[in-house]
Every structure is written in C-alpha cells, then in structure tokens.
Protein backbone atom coordinates (compact mmCIF):
# COMPACT_ATOMS: atom_id res chain seq x y z
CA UNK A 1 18.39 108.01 -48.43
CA UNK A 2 20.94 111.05 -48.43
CA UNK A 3 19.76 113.79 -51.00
CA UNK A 4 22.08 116.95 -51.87
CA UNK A 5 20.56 120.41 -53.03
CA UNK A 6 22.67 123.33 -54.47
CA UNK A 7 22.24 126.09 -56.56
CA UNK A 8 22.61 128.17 -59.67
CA UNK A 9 22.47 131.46 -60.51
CA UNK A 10 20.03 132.57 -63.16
CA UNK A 11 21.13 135.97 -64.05
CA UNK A 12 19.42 138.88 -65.76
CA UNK A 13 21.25 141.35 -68.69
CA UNK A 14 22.22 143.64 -66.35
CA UNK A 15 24.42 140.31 -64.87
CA UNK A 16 21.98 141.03 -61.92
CA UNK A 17 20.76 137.50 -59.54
CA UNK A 18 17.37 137.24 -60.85
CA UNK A 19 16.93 133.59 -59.28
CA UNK A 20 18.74 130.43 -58.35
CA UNK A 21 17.26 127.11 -59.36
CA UNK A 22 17.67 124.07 -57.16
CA UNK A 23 18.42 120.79 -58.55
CA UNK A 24 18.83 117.57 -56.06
CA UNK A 25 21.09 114.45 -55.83
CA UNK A 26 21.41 111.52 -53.85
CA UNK A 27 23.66 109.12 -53.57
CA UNK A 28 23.13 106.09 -55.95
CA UNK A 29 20.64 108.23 -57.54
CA UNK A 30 20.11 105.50 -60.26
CA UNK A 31 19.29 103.12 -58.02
CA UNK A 32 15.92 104.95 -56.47
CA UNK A 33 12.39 106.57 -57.79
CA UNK A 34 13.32 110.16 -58.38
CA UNK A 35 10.22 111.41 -57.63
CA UNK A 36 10.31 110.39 -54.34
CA UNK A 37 13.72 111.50 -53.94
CA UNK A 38 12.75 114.86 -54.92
CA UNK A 39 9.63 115.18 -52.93
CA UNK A 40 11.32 113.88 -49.98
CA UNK A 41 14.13 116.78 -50.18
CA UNK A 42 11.26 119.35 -50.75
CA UNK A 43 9.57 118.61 -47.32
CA UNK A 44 12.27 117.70 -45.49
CA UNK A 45 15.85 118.94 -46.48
CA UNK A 46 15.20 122.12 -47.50
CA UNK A 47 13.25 123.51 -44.44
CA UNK A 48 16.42 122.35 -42.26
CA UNK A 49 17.78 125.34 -43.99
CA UNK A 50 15.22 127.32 -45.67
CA UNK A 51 14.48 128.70 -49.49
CA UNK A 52 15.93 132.56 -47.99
CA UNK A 53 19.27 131.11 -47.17
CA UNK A 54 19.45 129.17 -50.70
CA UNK A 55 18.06 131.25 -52.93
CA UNK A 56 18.55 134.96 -50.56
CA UNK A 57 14.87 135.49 -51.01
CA UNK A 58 14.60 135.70 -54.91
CA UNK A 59 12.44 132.81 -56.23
CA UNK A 60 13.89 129.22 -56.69
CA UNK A 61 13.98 126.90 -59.74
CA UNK A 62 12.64 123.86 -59.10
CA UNK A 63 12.20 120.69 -61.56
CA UNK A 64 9.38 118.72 -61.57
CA UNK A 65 8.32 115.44 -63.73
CA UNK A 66 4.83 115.15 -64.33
CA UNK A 67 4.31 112.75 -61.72
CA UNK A 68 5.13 114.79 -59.49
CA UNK A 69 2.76 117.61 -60.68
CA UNK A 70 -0.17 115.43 -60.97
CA UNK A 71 0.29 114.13 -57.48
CA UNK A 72 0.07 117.77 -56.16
CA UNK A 73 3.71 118.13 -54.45
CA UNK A 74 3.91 122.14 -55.70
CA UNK A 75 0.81 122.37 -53.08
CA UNK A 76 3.35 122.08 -50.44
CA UNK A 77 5.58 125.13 -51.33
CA UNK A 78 4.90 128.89 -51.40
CA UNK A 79 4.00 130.33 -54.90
CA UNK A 80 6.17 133.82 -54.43
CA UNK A 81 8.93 131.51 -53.72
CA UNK A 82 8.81 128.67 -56.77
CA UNK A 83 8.87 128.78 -60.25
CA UNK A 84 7.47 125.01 -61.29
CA UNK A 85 10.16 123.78 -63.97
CA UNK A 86 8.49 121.47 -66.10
CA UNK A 87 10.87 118.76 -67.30
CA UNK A 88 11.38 117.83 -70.96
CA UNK A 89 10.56 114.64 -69.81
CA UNK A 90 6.76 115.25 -69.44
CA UNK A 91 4.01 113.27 -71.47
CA UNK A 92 1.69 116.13 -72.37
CA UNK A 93 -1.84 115.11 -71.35
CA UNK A 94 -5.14 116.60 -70.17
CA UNK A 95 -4.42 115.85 -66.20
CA UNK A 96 -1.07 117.52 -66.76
CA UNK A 97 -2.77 120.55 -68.61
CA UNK A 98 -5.33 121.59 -66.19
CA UNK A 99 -2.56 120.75 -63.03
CA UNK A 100 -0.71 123.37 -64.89
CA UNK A 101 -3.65 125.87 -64.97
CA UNK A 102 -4.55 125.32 -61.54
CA UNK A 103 -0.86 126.54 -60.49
CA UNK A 104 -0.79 129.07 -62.88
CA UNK A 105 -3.99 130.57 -61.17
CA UNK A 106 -2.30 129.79 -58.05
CA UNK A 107 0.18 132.35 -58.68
CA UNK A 108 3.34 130.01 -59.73
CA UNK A 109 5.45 130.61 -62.99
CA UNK A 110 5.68 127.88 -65.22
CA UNK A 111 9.16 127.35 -66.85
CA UNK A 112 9.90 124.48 -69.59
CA UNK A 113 13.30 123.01 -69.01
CA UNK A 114 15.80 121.86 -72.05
CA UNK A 115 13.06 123.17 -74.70
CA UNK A 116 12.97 121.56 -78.53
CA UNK A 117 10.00 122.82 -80.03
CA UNK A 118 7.42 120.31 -81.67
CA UNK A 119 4.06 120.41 -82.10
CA UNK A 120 2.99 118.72 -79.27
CA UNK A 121 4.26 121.39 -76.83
CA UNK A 122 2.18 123.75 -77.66
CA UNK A 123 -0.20 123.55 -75.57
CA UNK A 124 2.46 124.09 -72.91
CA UNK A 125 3.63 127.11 -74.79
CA UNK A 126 0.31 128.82 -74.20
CA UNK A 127 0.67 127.89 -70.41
CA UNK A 128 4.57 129.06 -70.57
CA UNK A 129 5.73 132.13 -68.26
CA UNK A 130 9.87 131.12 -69.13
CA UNK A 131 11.26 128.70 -71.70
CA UNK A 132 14.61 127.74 -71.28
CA UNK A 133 16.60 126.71 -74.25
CA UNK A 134 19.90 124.86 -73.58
CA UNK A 135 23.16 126.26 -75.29
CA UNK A 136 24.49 122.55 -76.01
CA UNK A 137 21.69 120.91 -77.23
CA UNK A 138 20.71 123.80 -79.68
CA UNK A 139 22.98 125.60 -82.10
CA UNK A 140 23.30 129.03 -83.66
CA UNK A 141 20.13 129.91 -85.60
CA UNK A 142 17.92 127.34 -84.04
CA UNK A 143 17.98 129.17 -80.69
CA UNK A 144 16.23 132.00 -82.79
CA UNK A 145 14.11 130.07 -84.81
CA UNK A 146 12.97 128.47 -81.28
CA UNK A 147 12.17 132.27 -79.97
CA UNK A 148 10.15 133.47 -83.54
CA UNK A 149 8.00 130.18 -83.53
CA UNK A 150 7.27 130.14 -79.59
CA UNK A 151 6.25 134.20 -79.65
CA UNK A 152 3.81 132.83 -82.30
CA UNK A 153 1.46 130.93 -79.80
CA UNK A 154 2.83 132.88 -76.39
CA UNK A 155 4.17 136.32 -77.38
CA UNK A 156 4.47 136.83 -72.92
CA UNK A 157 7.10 134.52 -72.72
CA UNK A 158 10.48 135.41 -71.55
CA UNK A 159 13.62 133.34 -72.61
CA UNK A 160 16.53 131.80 -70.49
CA UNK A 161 19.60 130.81 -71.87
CA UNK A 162 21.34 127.98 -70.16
CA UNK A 163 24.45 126.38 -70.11
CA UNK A 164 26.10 129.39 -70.94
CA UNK A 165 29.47 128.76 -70.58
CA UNK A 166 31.39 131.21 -72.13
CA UNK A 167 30.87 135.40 -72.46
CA UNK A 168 31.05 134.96 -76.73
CA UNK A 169 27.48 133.10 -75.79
CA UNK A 170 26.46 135.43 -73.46
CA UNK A 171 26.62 138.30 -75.59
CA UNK A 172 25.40 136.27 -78.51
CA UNK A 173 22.62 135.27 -76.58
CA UNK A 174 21.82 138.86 -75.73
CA UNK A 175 21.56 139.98 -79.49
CA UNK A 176 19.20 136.83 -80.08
CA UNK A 177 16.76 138.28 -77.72
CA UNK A 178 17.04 136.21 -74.21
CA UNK A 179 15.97 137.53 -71.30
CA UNK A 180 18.06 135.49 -68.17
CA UNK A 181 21.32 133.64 -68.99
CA UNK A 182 21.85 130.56 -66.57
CA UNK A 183 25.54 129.15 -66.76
CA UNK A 184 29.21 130.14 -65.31
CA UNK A 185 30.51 132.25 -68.07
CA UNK A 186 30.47 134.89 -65.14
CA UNK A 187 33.60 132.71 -63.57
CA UNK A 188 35.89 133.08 -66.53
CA UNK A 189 37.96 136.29 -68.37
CA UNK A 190 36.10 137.93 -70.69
CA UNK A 191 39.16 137.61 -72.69
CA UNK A 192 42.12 135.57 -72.23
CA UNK A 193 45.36 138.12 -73.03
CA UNK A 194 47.53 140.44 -71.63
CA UNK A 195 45.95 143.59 -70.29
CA UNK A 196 47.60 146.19 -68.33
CA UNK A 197 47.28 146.31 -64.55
CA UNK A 198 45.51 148.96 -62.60
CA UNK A 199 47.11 150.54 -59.40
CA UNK A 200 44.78 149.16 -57.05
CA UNK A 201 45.29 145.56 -58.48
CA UNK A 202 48.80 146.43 -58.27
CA UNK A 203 48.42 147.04 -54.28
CA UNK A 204 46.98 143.82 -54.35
CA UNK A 205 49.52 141.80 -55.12
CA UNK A 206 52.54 143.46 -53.43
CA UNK A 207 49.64 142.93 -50.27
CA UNK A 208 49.35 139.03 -51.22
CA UNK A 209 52.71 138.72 -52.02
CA UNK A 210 54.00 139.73 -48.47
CA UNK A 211 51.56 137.81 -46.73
CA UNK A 212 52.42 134.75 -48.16
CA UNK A 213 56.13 134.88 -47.24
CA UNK A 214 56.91 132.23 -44.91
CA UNK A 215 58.15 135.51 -42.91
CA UNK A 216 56.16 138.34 -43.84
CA UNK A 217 57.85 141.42 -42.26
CA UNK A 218 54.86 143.97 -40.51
CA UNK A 219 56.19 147.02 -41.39
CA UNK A 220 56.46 146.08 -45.32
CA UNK A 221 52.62 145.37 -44.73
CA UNK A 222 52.35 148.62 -42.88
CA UNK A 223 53.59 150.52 -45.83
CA UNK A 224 51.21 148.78 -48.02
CA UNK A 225 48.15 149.25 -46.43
CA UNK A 226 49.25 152.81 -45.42
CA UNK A 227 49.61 153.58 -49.17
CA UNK A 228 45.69 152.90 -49.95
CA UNK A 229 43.33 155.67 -48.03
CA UNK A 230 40.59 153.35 -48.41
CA UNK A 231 42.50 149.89 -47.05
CA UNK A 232 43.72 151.64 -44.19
CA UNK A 233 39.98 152.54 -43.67
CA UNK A 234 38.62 149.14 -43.62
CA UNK A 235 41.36 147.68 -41.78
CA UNK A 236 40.49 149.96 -39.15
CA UNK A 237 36.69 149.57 -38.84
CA UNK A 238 36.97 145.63 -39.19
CA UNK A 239 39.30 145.47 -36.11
CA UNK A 240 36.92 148.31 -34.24
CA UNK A 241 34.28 146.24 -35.22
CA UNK A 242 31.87 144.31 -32.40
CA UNK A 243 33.04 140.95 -33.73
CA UNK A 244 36.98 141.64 -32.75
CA UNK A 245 35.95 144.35 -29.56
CA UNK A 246 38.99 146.17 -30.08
CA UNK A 247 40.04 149.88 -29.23
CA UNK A 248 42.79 150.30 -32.31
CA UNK A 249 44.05 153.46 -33.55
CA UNK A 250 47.18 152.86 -35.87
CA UNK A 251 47.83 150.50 -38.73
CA UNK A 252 50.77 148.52 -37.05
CA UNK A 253 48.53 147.72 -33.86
CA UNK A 254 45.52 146.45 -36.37
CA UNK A 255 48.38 144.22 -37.99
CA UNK A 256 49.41 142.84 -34.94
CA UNK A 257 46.22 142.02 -33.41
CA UNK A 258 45.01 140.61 -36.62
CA UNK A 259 47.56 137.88 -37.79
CA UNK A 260 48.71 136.49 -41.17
CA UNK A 261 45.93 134.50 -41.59
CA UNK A 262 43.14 136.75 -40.94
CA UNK A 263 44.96 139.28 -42.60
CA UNK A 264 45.41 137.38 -45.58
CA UNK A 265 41.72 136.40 -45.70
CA UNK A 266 40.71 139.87 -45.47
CA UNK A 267 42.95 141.19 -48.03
CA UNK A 268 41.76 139.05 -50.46
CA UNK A 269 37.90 139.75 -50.10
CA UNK A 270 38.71 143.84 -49.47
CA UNK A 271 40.90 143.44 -53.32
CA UNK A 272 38.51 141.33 -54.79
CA UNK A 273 34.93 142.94 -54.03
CA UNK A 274 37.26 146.44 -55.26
CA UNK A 275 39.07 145.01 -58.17
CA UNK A 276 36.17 145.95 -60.80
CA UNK A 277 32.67 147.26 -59.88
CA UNK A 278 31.85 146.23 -63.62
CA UNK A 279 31.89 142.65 -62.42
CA UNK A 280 28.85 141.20 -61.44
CA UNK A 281 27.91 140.71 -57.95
CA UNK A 282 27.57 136.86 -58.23
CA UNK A 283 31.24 136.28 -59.05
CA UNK A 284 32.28 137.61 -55.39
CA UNK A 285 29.44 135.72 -54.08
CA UNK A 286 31.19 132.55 -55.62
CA UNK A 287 34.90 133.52 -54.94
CA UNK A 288 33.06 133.76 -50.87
CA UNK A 289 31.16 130.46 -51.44
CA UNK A 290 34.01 128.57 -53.00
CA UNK A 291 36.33 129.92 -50.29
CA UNK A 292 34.29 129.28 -46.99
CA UNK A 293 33.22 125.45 -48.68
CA UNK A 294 36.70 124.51 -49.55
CA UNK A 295 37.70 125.65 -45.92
CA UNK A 296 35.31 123.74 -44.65
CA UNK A 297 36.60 120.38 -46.33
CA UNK A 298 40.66 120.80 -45.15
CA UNK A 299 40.98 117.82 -43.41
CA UNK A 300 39.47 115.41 -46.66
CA UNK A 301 42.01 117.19 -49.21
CA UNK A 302 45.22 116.40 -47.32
CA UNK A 303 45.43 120.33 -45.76
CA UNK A 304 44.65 120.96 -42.41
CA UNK A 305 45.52 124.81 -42.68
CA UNK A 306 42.48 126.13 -43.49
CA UNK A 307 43.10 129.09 -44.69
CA UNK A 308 45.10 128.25 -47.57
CA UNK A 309 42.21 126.38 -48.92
CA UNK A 310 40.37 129.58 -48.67
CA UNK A 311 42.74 131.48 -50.18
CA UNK A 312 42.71 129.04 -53.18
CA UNK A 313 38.31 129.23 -53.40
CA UNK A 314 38.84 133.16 -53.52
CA UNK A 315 41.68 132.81 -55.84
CA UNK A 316 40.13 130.36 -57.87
CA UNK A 317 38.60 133.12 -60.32
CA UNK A 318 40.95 135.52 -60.34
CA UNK A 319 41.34 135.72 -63.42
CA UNK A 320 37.70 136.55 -64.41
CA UNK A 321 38.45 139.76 -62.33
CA UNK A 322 41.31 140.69 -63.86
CA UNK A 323 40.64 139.35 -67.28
CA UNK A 324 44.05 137.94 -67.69
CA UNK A 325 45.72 134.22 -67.86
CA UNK A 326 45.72 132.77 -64.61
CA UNK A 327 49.37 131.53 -65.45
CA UNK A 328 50.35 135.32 -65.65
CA UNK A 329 48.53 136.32 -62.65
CA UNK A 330 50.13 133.85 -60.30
CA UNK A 331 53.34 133.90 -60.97
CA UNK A 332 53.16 137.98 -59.75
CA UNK A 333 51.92 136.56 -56.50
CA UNK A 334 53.88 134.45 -53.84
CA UNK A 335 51.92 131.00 -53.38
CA UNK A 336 53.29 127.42 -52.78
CA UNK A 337 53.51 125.26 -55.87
CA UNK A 338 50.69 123.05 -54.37
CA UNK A 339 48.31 126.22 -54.41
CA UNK A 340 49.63 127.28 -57.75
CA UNK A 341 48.93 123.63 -59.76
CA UNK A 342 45.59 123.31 -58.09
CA UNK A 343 44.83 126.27 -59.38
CA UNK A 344 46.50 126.23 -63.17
CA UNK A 345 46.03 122.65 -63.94
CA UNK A 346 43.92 121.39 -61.24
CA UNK A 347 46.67 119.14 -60.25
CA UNK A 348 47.30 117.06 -56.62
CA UNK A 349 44.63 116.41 -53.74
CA UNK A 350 44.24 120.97 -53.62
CA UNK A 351 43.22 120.32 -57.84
CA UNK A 352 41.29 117.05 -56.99
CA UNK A 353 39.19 119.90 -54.38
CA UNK A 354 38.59 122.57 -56.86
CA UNK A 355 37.18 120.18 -59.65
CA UNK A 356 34.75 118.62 -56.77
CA UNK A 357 33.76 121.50 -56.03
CA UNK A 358 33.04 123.15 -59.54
CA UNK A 359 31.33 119.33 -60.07
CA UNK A 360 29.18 120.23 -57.03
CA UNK A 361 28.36 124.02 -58.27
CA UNK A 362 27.51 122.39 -61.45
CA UNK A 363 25.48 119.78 -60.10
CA UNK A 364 27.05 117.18 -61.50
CA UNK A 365 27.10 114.85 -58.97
CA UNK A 366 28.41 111.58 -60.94
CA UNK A 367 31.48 113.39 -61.10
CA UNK A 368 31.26 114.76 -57.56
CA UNK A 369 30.57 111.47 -56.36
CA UNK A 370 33.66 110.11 -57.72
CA UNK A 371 35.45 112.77 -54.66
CA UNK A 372 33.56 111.80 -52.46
CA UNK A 373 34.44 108.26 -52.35
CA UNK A 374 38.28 108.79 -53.27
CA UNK A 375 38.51 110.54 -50.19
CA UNK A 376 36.14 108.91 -47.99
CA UNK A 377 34.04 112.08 -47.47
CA UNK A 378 30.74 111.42 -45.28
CA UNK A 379 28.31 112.36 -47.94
CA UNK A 380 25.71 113.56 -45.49
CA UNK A 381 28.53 116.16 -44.13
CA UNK A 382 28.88 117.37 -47.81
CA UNK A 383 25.35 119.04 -47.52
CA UNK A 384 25.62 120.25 -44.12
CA UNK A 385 29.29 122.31 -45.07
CA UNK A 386 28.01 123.39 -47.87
CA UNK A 387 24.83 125.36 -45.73
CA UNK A 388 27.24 126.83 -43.65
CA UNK A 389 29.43 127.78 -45.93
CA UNK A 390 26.59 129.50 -47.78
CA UNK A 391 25.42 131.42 -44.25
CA UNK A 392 28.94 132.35 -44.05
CA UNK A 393 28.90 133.87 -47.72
CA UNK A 394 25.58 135.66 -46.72
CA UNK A 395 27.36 137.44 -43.55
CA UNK A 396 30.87 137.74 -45.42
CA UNK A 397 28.72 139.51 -48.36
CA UNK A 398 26.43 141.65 -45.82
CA UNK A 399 29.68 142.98 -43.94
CA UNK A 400 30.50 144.38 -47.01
CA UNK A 401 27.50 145.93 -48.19
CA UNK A 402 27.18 147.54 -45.02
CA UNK A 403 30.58 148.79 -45.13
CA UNK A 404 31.84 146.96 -41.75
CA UNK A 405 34.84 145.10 -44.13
C-alpha cells in the first residue's frame, strides 16, 4: 500500500501561513479501509520526512473519521503540532464526545471539516476551536447565517473559509467575518486586465527575454543586470557565496561562471520574490515548489532539460504577480511555443505536467492518478520528489530571507 501526503496552505487576513493541512492518498484508494490507510501514513510516512519540513513548523491539518478518534490514533502525534479535523462524516455519539474532550484537555484544537449546521452538531459546536465552511457547498448568505447560529452555542470559535478559489471570495469572505481562508485564490490576478508595467518588472523581462535566446549575447545581459543596483548586488553575493566558492569581482566574470541556465533560474526567483512585496509570501513559496517538483519529473513529461520545466513551475503564476493576462505577459517574453501552450492552455505533455501538478497541490488525486498512469510514473517516486522538492523550496526560500540570493 503506497499512500501520498501533500499540503495546503491555510492562510490568515493578513495572507500570512497560519497552517497547512495534510490530506492523504493512495493508490486505488477505493479499493482499501481508509482508516487504516490514514493511520498507516501517520506512523510511518510522515516521520520519513517530518511535520517541520511539511508544514515549516506551524501546526498541521489533519482529518480524522470517528473511527479513527475512538481508536485513539491522535495519541500518537504531538498536540502543538495537530489540529484534529473532525470529518463531516462522523456519527455524533457519547464515545465520540468524551474522545473529543479528552483531546481537547490534551491540548489539541478541534476543527469541523465541510460544516452544514443541524441540530445534531451541536454538541460538537460547544467542543469546536475552528469550523470550516466550504465555499462550494454553501452559498452567499448561508455562510453568514452558519457564523450567527454557531456564535450562539460557541461564541470562541474562529471560522475558515475553504475552497476559496477566487480573490471576489476572499474579500467577500473577509466582510462576512472569517478568520483563515484555505484555497488558491492566492495563485491567480486579482484582476484580469491591462495594467501598466513597473520598471523593475520591465528589467525583468528584457532579463528573461535575453536568456532565452537560443544565443543570448553576455554583454546585452551585462547591461541589464548593470542597470539594477540591487541585481548587480545579488548576483554578486550568490556567486561569492560558500555554495559556488568563488572570488568574483565584476558582473561579466559572475555571468560567465554562472551559465544560462543557472542564470536563468536565478533571475526568475531574484524578479519574482521583488516583483510586489504586497503579494503574499505563499505565492513565491508555490512558484519555488512548483518549479523544483516539475524539475524533478523531466524525464516523465517528454523534457529532459530540466530547467525549462523550472522555468515553466516559476512562470506558472506569473500572472498573479503581475495581475495581468498571462496571454499578454508571455508574448513580452521569449519562450518556445511548447513552454508558452503549457502555460496558456495547458496544452502538450509540458500542459499535461502543470495540470498534474495543480491536481496534486489540490489533492485531487483521481485526477492526478490519471498522470500518473499515462506516463508510467512510479507512484512511490511521486512522494519522494515531491519531499525534496519541498526541502529545496525551504533552502531556495531561506537563501532569500537571509539575503544570500
């Protein structure tokens, strides 16, 4: 039995990580007892890589059925790390009650998952640290009415919003009174039409532009970087840095030593953590993730270069920095037309990559699934890349935030 684990964000107002939760898969999922399934990943999978490195020490998400919290499985897991997410799913009895308490007085949070209020929940209102209310299944005024009635019994509670897919629900959900918003809104434009372009996105591109000539000419590279203070700056400390060991002193020698490819990898991540410091943090974290994970998986999606499939995770949300049509956006930039229709219409075997992976960041593994086997990926090696590619992200992101990038 293969199981998969990944993660989502759970965000706060400030579009601050607040948490991740963890959701697992295996393969033929139908065809086994979840419970065990779940359990099994719990004591097993995870610790091969650890709750820090999934979740980078803020608490995880985790769902359980009520079999599973009457047979005592939280007991195994650290309550400053877990927030017990009780399933809709759950038959509300007196075993499942006082299991509840007991964790509660252990120190865990209780969360109820894909919440409908009726009368029989209440009890499990009283008992509620989170409620999450699901932006599909409920609509408009009925999120509200969900908040007014559950403050009536619990008036503690804090609300998530999930499957928030857009930023028109995001803000609405704000003015209803939620506290977290769970969904990828954060991936997309916060609107979709022309806006002007800022100087430093307009470095960007001549940058990516020349790089991705099939003969990109160093001293038109030269002159770009030398026309940013700052670029020049962190092209200088990353190839200074202990991980390269060089002695470098001008641009041109930097250039040299570090190659197209590295160069265009590092172009990308300097532009994109710079490109608006009103984004939130998560979206580079994702542009990273997606990157590193769809390098990882070049020889299953018909590219062995590498680093064009992380050039398409990084540029794969683009256009939620810049807030413009991705259509617009790439046609200012010089890519291959296999890049540019995985990107726009998720077209050929770079398109069939992106979708798997937004399946996979979605957990929706049916759809994953149907990847996996079109390209005769070794499911277990699905898990492992995507572990690395998340302790890559974690480096990639703490290079930056110590200023060595």
């Amino acid at each position: 039995m293969i199981a998969l684990v990944a993660r989502q964000p759970i965000l706060d107002k400030n579009l601050n990580i607040f948490s991740y939760e963890l959701l697992f898969r295996g393969k033929d999922s139908e065809s086994f007892n979840g419970e065990q399934a779940t359990a099994q990943v719990i004591m097993n999978t995870l610790e091969s890589i650890g709750f820090t490195n999934l979740t980078e020490g803020q608490p995880a998400f985790i769902n359980f059925t009520d079999e599973l919290l009457k047979q005592g499985i939280p007991d195994l897991l650290a309550p400053e790390m877990v927030y017990i997410e009780v399933l809709e799913t759950v038959t509300v009895d007196q075993k499942l009650l006082s299991g509840l308490e007991t964790y509660k007085e252990m120190g865990f949070k209780i969360v109820l998952d894909d919440f409908v209020f009726s009368e029989d929940l209440i009890p499990l209102i009283k008992l509620a640290d989170y409620i999450k209310i699901d932006f599909i299944i409920t609509k408009g005024a009925e999120r509200k009415k969900i908040i007014t009635i559950c403050n009536q019994y619990n008036s503690d509670i804090q609300y998530i919003a999930e499957k928030v897919e857009t930023y028109d629900e995001f803000f609405a959900a704000k003015d209803m009174g939620f506290d977290y918003f769970q969904g990828f809104f954060f991936t997309k434009p916060k609107i979709i039409k022309a806006k002007k372009t800022n100087s430093y996105a307009l470095t960007f591109f001549k940058m990516i532009k020349e790089l991705n000539k099939d003969e990109p000419k160093t001293k038109k590279i030269e002159e770009i970087i030398k026309s940013d203070l700052s670029m020049s700056y962190s092209l200088l400390r990353i190839i200074n840095s202990a991980h390269y060991g060089y002695d470098v002193k001008s641009i041109r020698q930097a250039i040299v030593l570090l190659g197209v490819d590295r160069l265009r990898k590092w172009s990308l991540l300097y532009f994109l953590k710079g490109l608006d410091n009103e984004k939130p943090d998560i979206l580079f974290k994702t542009a990273i993730l997606r990157a590193n994970f769809a390098e990882s998986l070049a020889g299953y999606f018909g590219d062995n270069r590498g680093e064009n499939l992380f050039v398409l995770g990084l540029l794969s949300v683009i256009d939620a920095y810049l807030d413009r049509k991705l259509e617009n956006i790439l046609a200012e930039i010089s890519l291959s037309n296999n890049l540019k229709e995985a990107l726009i219409k998720r077209e050929g075997q770079l398109g069939d990559l992106l979708l798997f992976i937004e399946a996979f960041e979605k957990l929706n593994l049916k759809e994953a699934e149907n990847y996996i086997e079109k390209y005769s990926i070794n499911y277990g090696m699905v898990f492992d890349n995507y572990s690395t590619a998340l302790e890559k992200t974690k480096d990639i992101v703490e290079a930056f935030e110590n200023n060595k990038l």
